[in-house]
C-alpha atoms as a PDB file:
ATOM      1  CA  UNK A   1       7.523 -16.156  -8.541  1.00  0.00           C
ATOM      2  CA  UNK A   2       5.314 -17.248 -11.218  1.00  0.00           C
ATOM      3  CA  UNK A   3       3.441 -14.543 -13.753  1.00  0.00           C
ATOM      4  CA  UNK A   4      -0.193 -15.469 -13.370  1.00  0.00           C
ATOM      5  CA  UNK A   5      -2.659 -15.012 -16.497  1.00  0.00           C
ATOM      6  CA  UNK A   6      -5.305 -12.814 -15.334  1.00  0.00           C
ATOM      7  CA  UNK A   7      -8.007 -15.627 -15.970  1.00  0.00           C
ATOM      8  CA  UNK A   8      -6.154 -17.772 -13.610  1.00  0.00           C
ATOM      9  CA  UNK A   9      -6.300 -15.057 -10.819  1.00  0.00           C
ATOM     10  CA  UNK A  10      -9.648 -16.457  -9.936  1.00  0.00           C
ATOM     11  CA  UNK A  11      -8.885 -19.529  -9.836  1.00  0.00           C
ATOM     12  CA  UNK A  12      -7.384 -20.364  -5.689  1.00  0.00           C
ATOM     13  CA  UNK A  13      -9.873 -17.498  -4.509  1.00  0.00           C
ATOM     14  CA  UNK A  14     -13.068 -17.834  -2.744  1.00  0.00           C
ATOM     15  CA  UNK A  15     -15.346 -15.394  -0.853  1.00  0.00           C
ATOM     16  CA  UNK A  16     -13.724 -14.402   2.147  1.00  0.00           C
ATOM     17  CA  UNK A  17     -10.293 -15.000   1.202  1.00  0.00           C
ATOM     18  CA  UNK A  18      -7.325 -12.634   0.644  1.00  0.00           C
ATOM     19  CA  UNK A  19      -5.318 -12.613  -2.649  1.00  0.00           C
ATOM     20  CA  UNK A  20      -1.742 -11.300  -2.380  1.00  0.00           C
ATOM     21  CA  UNK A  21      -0.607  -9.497  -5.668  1.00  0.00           C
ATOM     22  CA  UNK A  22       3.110  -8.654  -6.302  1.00  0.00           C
ATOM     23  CA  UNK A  23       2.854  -5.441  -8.994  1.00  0.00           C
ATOM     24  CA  UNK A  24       6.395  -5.181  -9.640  1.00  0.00           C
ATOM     25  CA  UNK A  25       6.392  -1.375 -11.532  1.00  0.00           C
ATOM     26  CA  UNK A  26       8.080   1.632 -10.937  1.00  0.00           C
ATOM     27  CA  UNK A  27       8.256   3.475 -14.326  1.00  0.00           C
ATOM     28  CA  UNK A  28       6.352   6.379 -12.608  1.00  0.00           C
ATOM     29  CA  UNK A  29       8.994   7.218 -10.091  1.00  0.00           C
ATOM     30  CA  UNK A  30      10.718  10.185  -9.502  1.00  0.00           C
ATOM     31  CA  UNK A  31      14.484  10.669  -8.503  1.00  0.00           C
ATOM     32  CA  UNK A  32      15.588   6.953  -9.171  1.00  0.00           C
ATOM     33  CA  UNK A  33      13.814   3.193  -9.509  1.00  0.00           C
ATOM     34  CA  UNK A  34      14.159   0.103  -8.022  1.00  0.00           C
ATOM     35  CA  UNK A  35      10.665  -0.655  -5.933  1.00  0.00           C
ATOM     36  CA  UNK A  36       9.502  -2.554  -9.001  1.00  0.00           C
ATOM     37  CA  UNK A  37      11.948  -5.826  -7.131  1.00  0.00           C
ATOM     38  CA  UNK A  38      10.284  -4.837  -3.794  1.00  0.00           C
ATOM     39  CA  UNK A  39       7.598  -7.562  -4.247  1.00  0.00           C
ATOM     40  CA  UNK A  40      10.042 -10.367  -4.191  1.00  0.00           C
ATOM     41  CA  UNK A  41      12.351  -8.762  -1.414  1.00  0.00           C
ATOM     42  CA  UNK A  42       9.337  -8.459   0.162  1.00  0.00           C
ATOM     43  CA  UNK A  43       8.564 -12.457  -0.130  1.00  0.00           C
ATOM     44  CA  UNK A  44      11.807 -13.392   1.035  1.00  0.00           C
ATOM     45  CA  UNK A  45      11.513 -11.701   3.897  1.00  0.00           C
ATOM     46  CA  UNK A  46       8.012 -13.334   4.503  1.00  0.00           C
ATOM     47  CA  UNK A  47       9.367 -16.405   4.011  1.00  0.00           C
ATOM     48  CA  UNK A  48      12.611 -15.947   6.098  1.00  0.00           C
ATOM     49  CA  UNK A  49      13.886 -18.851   8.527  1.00  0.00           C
ATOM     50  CA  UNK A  50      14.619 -16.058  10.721  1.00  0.00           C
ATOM     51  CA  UNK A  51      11.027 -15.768  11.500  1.00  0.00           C
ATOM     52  CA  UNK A  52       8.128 -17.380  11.286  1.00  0.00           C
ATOM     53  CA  UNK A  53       4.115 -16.420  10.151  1.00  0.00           C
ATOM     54  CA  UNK A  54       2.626 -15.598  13.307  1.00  0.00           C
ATOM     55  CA  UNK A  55       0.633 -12.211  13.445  1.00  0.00           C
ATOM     56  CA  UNK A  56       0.671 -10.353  16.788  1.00  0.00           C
ATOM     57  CA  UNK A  57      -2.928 -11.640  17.694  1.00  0.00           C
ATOM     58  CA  UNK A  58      -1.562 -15.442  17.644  1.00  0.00           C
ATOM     59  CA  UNK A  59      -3.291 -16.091  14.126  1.00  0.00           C
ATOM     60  CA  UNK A  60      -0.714 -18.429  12.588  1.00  0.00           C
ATOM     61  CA  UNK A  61      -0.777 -17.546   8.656  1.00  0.00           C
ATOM     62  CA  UNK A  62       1.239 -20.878   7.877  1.00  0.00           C
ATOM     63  CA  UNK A  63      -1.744 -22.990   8.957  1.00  0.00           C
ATOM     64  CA  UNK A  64      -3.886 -20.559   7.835  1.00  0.00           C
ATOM     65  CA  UNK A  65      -5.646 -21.728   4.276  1.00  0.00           C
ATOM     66  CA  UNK A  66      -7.421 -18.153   3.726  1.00  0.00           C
ATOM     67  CA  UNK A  67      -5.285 -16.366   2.029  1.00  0.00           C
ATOM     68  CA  UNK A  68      -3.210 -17.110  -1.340  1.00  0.00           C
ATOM     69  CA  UNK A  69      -0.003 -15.725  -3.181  1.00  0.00           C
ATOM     70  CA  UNK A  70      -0.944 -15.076  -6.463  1.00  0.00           C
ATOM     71  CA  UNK A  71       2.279 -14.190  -7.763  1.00  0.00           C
ATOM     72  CA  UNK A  72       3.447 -10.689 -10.137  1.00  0.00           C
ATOM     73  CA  UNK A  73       1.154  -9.274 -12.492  1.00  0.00           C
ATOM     74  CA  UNK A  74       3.069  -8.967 -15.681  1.00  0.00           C
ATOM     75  CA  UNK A  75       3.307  -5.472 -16.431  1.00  0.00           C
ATOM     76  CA  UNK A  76       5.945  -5.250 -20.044  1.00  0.00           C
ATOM     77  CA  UNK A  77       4.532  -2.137 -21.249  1.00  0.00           C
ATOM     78  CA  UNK A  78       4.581   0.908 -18.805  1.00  0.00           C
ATOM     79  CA  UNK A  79       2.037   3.316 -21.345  1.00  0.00           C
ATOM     80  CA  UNK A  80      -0.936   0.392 -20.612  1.00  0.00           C
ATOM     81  CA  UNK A  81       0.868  -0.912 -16.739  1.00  0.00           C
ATOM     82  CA  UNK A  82      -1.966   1.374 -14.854  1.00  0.00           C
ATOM     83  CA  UNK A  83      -4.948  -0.174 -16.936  1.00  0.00           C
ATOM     84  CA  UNK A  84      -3.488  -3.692 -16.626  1.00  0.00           C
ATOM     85  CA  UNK A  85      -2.979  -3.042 -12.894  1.00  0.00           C
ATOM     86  CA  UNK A  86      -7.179  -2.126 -12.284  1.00  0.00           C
ATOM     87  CA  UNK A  87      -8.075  -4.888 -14.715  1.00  0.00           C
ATOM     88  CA  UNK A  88      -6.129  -7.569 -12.809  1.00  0.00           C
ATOM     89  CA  UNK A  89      -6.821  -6.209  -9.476  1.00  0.00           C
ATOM     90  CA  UNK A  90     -11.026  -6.097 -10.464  1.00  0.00           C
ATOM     91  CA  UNK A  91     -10.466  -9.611 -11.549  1.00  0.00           C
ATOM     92  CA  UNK A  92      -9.663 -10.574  -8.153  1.00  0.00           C
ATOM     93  CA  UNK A  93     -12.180  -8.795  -6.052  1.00  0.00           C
ATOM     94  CA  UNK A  94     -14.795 -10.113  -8.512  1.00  0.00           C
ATOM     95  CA  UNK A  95     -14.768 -13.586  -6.667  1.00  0.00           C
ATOM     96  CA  UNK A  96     -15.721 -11.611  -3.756  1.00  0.00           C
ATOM     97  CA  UNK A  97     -12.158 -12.509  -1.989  1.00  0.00           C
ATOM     98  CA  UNK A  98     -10.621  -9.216  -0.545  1.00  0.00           C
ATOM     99  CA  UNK A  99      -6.559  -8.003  -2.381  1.00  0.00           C
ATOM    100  CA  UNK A 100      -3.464  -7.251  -0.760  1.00  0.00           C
ATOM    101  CA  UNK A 101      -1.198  -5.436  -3.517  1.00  0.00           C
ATOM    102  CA  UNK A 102       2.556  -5.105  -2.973  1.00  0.00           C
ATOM    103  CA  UNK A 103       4.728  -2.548  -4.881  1.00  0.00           C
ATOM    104  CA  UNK A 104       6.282  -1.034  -7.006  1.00  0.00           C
ATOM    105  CA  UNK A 105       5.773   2.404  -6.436  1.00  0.00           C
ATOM    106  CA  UNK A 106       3.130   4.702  -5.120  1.00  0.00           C
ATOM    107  CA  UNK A 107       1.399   5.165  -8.199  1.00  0.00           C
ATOM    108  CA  UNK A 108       0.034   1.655  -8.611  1.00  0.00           C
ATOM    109  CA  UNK A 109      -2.394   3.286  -5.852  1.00  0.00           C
ATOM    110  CA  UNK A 110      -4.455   5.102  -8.062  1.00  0.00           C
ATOM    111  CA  UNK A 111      -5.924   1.533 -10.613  1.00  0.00           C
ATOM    112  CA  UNK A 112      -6.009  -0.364  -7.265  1.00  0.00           C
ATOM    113  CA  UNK A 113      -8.428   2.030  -5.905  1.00  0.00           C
ATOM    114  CA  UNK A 114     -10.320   2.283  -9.088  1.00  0.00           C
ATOM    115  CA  UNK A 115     -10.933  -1.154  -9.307  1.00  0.00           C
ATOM    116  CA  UNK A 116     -11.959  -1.312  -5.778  1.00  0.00           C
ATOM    117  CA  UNK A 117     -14.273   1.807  -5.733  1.00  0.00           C
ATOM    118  CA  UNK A 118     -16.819  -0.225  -8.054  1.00  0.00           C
ATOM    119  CA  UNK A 119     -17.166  -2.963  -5.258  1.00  0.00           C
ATOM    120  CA  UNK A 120     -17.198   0.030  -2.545  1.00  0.00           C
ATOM    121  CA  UNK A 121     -19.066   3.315  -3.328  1.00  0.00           C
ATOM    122  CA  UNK A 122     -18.407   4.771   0.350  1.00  0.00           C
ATOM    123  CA  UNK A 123     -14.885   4.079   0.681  1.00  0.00           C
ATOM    124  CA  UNK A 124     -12.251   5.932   3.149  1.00  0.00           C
ATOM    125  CA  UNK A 125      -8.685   5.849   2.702  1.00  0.00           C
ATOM    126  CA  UNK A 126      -6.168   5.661   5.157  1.00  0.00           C
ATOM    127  CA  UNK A 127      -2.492   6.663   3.679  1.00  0.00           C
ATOM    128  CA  UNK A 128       0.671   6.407   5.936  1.00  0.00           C
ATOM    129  CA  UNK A 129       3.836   7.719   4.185  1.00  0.00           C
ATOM    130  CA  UNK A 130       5.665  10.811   4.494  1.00  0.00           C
ATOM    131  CA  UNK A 131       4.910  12.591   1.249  1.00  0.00           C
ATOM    132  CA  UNK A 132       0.891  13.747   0.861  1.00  0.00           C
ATOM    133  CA  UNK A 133       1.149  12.643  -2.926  1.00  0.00           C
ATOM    134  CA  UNK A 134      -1.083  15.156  -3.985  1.00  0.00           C
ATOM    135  CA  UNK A 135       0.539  17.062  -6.701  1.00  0.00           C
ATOM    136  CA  UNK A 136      -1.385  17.928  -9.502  1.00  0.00           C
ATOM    137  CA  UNK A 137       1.607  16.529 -12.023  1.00  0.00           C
ATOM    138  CA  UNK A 138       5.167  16.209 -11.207  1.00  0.00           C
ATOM    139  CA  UNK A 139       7.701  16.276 -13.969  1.00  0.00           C
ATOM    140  CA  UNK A 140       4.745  16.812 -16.461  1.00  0.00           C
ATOM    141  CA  UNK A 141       3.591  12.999 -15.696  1.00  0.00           C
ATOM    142  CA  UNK A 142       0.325  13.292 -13.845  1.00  0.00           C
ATOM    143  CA  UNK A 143       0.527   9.779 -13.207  1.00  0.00           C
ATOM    144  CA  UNK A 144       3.709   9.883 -10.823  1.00  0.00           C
ATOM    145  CA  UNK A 145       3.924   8.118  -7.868  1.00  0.00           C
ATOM    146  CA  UNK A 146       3.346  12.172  -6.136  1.00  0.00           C
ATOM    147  CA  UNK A 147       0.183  12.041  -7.987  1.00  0.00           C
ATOM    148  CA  UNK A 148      -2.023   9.017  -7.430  1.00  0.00           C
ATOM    149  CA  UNK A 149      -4.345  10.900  -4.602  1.00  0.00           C
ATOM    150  CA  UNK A 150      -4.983  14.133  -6.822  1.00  0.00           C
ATOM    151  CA  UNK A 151      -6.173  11.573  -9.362  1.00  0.00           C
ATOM    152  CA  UNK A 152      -8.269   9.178  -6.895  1.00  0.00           C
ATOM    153  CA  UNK A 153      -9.675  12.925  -5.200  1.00  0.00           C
ATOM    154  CA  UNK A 154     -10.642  13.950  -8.644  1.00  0.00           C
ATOM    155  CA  UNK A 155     -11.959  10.827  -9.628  1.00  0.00           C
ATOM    156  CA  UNK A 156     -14.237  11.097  -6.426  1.00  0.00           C
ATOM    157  CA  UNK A 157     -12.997   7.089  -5.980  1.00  0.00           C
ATOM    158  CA  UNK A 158     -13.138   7.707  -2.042  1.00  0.00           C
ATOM    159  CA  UNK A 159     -15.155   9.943   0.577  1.00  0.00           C
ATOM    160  CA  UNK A 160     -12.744  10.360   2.965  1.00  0.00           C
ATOM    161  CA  UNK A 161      -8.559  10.473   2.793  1.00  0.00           C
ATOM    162  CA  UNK A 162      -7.070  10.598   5.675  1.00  0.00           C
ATOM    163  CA  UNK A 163      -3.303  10.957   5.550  1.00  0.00           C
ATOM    164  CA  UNK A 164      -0.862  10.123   8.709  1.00  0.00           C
ATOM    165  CA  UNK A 165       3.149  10.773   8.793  1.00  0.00           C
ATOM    166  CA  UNK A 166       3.224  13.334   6.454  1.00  0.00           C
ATOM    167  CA  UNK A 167       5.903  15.824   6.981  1.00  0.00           C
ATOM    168  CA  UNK A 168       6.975  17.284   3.084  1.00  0.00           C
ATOM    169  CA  UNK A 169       4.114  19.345   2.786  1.00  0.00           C
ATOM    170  CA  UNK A 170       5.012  21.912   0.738  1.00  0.00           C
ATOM    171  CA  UNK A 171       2.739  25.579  -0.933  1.00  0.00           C
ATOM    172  CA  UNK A 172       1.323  23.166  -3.894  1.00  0.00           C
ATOM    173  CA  UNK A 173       0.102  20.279  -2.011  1.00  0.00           C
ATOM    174  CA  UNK A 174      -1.270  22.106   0.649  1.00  0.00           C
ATOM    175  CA  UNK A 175      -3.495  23.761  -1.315  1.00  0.00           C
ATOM    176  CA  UNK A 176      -3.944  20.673  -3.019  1.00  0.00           C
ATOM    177  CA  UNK A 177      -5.224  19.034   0.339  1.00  0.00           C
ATOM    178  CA  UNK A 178      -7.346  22.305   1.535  1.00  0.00           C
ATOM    179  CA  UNK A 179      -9.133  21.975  -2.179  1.00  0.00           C
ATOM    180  CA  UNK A 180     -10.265  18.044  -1.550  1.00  0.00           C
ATOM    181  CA  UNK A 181     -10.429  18.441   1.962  1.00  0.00           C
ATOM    182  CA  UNK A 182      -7.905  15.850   3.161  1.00  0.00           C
ATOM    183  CA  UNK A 183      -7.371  15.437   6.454  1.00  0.00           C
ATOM    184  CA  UNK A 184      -3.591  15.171   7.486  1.00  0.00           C
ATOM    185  CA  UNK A 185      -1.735  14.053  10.920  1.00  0.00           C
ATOM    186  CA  UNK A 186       1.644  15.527  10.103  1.00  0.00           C
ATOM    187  CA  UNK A 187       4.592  13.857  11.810  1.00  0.00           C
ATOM    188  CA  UNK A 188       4.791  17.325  14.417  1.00  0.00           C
ATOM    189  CA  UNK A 189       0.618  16.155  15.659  1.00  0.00           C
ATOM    190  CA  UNK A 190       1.066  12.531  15.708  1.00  0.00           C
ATOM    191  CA  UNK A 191       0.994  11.027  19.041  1.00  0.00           C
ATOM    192  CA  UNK A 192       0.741   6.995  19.339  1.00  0.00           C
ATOM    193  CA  UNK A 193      -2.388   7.416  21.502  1.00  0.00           C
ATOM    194  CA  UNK A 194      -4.395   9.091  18.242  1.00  0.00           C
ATOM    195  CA  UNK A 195      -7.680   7.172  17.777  1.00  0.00           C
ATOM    196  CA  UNK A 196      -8.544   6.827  13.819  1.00  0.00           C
ATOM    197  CA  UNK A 197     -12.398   6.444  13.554  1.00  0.00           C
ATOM    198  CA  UNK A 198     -13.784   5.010  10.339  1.00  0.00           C
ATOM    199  CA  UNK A 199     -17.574   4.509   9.103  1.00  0.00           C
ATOM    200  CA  UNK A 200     -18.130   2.331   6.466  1.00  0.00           C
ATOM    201  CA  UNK A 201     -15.378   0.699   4.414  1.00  0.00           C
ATOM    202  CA  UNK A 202     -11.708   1.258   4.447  1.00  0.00           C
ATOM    203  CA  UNK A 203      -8.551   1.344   2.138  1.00  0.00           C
ATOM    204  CA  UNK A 204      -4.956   1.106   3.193  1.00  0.00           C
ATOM    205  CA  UNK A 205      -2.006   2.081   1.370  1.00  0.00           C
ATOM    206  CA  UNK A 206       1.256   1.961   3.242  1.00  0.00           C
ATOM    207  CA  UNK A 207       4.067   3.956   1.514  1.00  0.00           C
ATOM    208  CA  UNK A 208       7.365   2.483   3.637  1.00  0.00           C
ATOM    209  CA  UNK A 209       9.041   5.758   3.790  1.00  0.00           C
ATOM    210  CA  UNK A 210       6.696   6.782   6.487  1.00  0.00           C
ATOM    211  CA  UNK A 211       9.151   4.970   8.743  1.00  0.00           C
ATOM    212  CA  UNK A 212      11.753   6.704   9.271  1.00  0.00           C
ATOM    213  CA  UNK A 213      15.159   5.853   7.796  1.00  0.00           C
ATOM    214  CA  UNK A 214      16.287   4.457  10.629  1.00  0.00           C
ATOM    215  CA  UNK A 215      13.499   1.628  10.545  1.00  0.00           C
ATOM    216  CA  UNK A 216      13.868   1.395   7.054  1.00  0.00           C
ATOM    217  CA  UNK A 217      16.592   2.382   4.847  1.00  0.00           C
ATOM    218  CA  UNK A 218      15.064   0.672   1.558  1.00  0.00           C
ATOM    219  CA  UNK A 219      13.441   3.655  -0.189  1.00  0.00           C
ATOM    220  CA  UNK A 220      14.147   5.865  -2.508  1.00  0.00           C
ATOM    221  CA  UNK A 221      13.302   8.845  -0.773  1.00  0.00           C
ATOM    222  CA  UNK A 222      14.769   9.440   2.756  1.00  0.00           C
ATOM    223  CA  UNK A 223      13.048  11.497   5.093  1.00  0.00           C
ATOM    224  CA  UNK A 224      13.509  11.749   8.260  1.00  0.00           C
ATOM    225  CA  UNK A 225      11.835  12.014  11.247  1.00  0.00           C
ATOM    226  CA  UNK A 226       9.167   9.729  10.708  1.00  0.00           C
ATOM    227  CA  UNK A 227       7.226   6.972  12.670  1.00  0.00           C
ATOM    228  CA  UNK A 228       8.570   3.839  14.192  1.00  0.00           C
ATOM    229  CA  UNK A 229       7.943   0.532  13.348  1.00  0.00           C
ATOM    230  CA  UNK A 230       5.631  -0.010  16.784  1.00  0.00           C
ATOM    231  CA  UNK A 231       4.359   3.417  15.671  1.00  0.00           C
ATOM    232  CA  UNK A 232       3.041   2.286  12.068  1.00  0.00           C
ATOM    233  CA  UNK A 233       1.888  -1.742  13.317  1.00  0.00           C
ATOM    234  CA  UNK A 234      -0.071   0.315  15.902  1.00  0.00           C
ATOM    235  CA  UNK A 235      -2.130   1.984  13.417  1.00  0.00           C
ATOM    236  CA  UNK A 236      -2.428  -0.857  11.240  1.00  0.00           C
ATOM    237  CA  UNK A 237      -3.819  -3.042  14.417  1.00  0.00           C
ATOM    238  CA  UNK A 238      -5.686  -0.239  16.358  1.00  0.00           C
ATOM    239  CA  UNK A 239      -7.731   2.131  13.851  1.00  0.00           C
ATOM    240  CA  UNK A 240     -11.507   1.774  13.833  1.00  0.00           C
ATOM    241  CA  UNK A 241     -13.599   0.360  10.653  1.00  0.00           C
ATOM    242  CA  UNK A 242     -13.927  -2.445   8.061  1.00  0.00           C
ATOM    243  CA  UNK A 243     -10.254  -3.362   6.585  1.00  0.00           C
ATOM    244  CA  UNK A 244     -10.967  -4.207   2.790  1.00  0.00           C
ATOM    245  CA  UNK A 245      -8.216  -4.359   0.652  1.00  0.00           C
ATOM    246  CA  UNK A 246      -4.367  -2.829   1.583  1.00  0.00           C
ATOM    247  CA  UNK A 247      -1.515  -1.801  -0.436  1.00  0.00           C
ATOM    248  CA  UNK A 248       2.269  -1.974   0.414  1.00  0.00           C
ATOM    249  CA  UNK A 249       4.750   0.071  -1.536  1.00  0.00           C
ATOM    250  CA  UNK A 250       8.017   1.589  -2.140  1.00  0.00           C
ATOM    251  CA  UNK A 251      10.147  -1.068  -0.796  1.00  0.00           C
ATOM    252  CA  UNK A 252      13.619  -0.402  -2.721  1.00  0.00           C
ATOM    253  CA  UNK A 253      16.081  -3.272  -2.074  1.00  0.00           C
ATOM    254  CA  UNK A 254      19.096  -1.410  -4.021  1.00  0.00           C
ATOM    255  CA  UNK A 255      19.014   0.328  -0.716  1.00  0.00           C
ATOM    256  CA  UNK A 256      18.084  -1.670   1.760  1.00  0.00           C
ATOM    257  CA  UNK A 257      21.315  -2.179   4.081  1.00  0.00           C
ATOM    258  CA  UNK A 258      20.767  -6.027   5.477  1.00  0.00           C
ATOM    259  CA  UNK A 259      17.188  -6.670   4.362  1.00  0.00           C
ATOM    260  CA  UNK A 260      15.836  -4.164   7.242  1.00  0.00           C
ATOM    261  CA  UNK A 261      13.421  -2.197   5.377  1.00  0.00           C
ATOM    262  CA  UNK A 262      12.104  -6.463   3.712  1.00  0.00           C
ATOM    263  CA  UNK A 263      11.552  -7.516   7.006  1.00  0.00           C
ATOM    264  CA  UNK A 264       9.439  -4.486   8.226  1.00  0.00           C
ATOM    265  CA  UNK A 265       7.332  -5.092   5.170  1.00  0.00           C
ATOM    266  CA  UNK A 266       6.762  -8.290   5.731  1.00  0.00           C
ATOM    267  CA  UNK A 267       5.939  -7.638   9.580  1.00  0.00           C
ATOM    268  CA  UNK A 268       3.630  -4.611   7.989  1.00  0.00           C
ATOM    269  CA  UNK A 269       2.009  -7.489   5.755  1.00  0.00           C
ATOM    270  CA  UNK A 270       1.385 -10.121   8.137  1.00  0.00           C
ATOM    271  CA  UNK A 271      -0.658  -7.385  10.763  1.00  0.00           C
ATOM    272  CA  UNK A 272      -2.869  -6.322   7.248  1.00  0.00           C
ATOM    273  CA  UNK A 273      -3.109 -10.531   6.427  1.00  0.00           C
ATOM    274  CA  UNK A 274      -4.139 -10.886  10.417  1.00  0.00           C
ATOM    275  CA  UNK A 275      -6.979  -8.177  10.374  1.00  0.00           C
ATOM    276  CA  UNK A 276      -8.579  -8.821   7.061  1.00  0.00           C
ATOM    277  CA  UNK A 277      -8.849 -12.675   8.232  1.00  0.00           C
ATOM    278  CA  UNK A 278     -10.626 -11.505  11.323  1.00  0.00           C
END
């Protein structure tokens, strides 16, 4: 995939449309890398002859002219990757086109959300993984993919997080969610019949290990006991409020046995593509 210049971001994007950004880093992970090749594992799958671009609703993305793949952001040096990352995802939004980001790790989540917090002062976000992500620093790095909502939270980029699969919520982050008031749907509440209310703008940011390993083995962290694939798309298709920009991370293709965990991304991405072109 071709390494756009972030002038020429712009330049396939009109009001209305959706950018798709591959941010292939992962220099903030913990335990071992790999997500920063999720983006084009991601695209293969997307792109599969095994399947084809319909979304659920009938909207066929192939003959759909809307949205625009606007390759990897070229991220060489990982001390500057997080400003880079805000600066290229700003450039986007400024032609008023809404951003789909695809990781790379979880910590790409914190200069996506900066850049979109200028464009939306009342944001919510709606996070579906397994881990809360809330540590203050992990490893001394307070920029680790467990970190990006302490720093959005203390940043006040958002007025509302509401987190759902969690189910590693350990002393630390729970205090750490009771201090910025997060609201969390652990895995032992969730029920597919939960209605998610929104007012006012939302965020998504999909971390893939909130399926559960047998959905999708391509992570780096394994936990199970998480939600299904139906589970997750349901969410995606079903919660209440304005969609404005998503994020899909974590995809790990050093362990993804047969391109599972790909083509549950790519299914993930085509239900985000089919509700912000509603």
């Amino acid at each position: 995939m071709q390494t756009p210049s972030l002038a020429s971001l712009a330049q396939n994007l009109r009001a209305g449309s959706v950018g798709i950004l591959g941010v292939p880093f992962d220099a903030n992970s913990s335990f071992r890398r790999g997500a920063a090749a999720g983006p084009t594992s991601l695209r293969q799958a997307l792109h599969s002859s095994s399947a084809n671009l319909c979304a659920e609703n009938g909207l066929d993305l192939a003959s759909e002219a809307s949205w625009v793949d606007l390759g990897d952001l070229e991220l060489a040096h990982a001390e500057e990757a997080l400003a880079a990352i805000e600066t290229g995802a700003a450039k986007v939004l400024a032609t008023d086109a809404r951003l789909i980001s695809l990781g790379g790790d979880h910590s790409i989540a914190y200069p996506l959300l900066r850049a979109h917090a200028q464009l939306y002062p009342k944001l919510n976000l709606l996070q579906i993984d397994a881990h809360p992500d809330l540590y203050e620093e992990l490893d001394g790095n307070r920029f680790s993919h467990a970190c990006p909502f302490a720093r959005i939270l203390e940043e006040g980029l958002v007025q509302r997080l509401v987190q759902v699969g969690i189910r590693t919520m350990n002393p630390h982050q729970q205090k750490q969610a009771e201090r910025f008031g997060v609201e969390v749907i652990d895995m032992r509440s969730w029920r597919p019949d939960i209605q998610l209310h929104f007012d006012g703008p939302v965020y998504l940011s999909v971390d893939l290990d909130a399926l559960d390993p047998a959905f999708a083995p391509g992570v780096s962290h394994h936990e199970p006991g998480g939600l299904s694939t139906r589970d997750l798309l349901g969410i995606v298709q079903g919660f209440e409020g304005k969609l404005v920009g998503a994020d899909i991370v974590e995809l790990n293709p050093e362990r993804d046995w047969m391109g599972m965990t790909a083509m549950a991304a790519a299914k993930i991405l085509k239900e985000v593509l089919a509700r912000l072109l509603q």
